[in-house]
N, C-alpha and C. Protein backbone atom coordinates (compact mmCIF):
# COMPACT_ATOMS: atom_id res chain seq x y z
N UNK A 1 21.31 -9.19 31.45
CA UNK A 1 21.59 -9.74 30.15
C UNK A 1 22.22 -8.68 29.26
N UNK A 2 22.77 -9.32 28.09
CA UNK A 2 23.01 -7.85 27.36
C UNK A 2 22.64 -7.61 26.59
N UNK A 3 22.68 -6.23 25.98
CA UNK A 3 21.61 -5.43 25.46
C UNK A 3 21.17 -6.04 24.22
N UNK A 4 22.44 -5.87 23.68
CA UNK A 4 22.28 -6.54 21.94
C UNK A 4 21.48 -7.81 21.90
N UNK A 5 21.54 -8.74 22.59
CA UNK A 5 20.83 -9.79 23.08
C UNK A 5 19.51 -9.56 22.97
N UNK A 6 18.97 -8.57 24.10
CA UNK A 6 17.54 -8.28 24.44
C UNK A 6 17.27 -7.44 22.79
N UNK A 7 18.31 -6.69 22.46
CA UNK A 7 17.42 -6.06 21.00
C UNK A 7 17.31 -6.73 19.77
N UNK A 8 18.17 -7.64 19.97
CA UNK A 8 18.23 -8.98 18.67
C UNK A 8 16.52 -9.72 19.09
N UNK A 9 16.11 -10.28 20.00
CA UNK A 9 15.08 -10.99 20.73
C UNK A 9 13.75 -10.38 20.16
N UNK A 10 14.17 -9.01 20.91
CA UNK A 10 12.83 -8.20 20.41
C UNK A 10 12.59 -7.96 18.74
N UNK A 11 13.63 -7.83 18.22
CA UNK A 11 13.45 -7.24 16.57
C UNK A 11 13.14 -8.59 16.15
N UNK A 12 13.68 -9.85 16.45
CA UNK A 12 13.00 -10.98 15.86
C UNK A 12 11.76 -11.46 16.27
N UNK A 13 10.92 -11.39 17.40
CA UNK A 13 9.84 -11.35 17.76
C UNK A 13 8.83 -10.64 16.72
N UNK A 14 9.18 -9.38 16.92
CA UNK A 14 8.94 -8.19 15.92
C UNK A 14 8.38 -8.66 14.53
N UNK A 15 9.68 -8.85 13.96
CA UNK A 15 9.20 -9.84 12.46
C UNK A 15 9.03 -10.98 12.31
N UNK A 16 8.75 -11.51 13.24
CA UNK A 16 7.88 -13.46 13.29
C UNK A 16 6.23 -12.66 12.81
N UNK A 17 5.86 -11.63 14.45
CA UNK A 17 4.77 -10.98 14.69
C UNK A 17 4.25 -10.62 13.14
N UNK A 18 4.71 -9.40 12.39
CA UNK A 18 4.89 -8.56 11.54
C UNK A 18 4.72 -9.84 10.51
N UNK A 19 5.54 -10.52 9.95
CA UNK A 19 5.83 -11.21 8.88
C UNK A 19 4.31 -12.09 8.91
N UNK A 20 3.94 -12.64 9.43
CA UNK A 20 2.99 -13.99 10.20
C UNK A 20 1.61 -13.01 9.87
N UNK A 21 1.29 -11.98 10.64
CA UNK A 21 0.34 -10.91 10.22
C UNK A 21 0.06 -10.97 8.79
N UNK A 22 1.24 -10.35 7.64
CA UNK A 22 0.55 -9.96 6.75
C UNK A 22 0.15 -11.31 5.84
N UNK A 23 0.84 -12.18 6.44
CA UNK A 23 1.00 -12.98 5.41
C UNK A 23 -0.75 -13.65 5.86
N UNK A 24 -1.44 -14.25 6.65
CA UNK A 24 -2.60 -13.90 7.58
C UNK A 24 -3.20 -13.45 6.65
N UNK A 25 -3.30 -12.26 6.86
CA UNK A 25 -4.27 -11.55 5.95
C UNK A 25 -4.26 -11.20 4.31
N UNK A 26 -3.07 -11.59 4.00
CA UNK A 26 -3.08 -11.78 2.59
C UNK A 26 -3.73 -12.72 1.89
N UNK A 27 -3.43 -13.81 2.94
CA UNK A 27 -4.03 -15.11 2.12
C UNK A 27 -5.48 -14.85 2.28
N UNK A 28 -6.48 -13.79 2.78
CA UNK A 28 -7.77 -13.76 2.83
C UNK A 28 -8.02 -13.13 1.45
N UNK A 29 -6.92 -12.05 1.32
CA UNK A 29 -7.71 -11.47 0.22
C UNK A 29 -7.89 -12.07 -1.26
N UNK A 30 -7.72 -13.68 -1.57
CA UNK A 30 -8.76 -14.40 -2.77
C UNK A 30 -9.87 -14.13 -2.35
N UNK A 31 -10.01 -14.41 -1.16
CA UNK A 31 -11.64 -14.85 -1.27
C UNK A 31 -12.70 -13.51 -1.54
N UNK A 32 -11.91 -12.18 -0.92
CA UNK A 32 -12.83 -10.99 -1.30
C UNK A 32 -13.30 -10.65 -2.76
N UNK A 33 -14.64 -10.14 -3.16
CA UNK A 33 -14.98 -10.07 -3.97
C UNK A 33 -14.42 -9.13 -4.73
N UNK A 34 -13.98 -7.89 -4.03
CA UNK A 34 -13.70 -6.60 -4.43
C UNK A 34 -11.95 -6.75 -4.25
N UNK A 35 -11.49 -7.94 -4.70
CA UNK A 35 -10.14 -7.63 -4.44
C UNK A 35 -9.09 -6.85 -5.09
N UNK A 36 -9.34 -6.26 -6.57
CA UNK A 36 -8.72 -5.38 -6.84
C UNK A 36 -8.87 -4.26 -6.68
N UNK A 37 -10.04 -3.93 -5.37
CA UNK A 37 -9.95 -2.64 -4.82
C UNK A 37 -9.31 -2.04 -4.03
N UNK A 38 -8.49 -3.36 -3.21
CA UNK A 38 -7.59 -3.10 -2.13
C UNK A 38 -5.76 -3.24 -3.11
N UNK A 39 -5.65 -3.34 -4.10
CA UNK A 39 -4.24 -3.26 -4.84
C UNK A 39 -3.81 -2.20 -4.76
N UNK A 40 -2.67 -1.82 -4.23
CA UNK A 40 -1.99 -0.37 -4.11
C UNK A 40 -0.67 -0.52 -4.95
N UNK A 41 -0.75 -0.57 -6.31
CA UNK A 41 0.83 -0.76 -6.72
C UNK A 41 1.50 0.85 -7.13
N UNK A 42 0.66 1.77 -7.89
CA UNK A 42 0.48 3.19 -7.89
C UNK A 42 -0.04 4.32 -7.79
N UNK A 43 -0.13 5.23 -7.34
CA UNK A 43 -1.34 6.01 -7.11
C UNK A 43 -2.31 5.74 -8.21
N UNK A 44 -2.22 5.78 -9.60
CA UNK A 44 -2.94 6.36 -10.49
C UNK A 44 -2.76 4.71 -11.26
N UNK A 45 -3.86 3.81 -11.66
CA UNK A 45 -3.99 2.61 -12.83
C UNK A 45 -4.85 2.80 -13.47
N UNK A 46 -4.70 2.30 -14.76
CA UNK A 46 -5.41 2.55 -16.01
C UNK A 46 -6.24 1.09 -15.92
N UNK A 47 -7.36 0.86 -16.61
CA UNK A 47 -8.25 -0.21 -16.78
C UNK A 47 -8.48 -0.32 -18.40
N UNK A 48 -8.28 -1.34 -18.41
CA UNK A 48 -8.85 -1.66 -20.30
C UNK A 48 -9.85 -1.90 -20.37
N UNK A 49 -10.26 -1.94 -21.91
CA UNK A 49 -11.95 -1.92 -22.27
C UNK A 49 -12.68 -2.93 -21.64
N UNK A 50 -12.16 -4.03 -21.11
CA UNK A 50 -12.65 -5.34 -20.96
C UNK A 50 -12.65 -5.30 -19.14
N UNK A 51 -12.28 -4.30 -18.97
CA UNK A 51 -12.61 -4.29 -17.34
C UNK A 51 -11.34 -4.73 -16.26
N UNK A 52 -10.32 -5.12 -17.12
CA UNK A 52 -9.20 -5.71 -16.55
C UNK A 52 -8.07 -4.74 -15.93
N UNK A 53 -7.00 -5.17 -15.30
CA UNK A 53 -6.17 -3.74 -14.66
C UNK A 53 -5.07 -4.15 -16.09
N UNK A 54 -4.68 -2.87 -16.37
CA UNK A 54 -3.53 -3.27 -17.10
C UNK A 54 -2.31 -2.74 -16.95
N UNK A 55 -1.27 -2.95 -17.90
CA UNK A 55 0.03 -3.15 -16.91
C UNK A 55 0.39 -1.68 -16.52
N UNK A 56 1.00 -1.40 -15.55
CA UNK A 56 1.05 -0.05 -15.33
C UNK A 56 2.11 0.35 -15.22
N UNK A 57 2.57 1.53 -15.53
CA UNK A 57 3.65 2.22 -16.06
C UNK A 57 5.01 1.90 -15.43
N UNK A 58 4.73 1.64 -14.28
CA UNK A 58 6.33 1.58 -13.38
C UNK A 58 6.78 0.34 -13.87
N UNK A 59 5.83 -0.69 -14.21
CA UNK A 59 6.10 -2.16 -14.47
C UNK A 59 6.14 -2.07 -15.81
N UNK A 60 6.06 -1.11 -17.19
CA UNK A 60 6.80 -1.10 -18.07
C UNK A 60 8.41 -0.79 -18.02
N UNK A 61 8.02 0.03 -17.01
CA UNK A 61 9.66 0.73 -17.04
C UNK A 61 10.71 -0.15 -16.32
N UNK A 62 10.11 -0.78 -15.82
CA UNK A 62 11.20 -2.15 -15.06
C UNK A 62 11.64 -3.02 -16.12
N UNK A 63 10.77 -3.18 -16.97
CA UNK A 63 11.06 -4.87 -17.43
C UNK A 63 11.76 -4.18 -19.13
């Protein structure tokens, strides 16, 4: 067969696999209790008085 073929096959396999995964396990994390412990948007987030995440710096600087 040829190659490009077999590497097109595999890289889409790849991200069916990959894509299907996170999406899987994303949809679990409502139900965790502790789910804003697993949020990775920056190293470093600030919390307001009220216990909430608030907006954090990179996402000022975007918008």
């Amino acid at each position: 067969m040829n190659f490009k073929f077999i590497l097109f096959a595999f890289l889409f396999v790849l991200f069916g696999y990959s894509a299907s995964a996170t999406s899987w396990t994303a949809s679990y994390l409502a139900f965790e209790d502790n789910w804003r412990d697993f949020l990775v948007v920056t190293p470093q987030y600030k919390k307001a008085e009220n216990g909430l995440i608030a907006v954090m710096d990179v996402e000022q600087l975007l918008v």
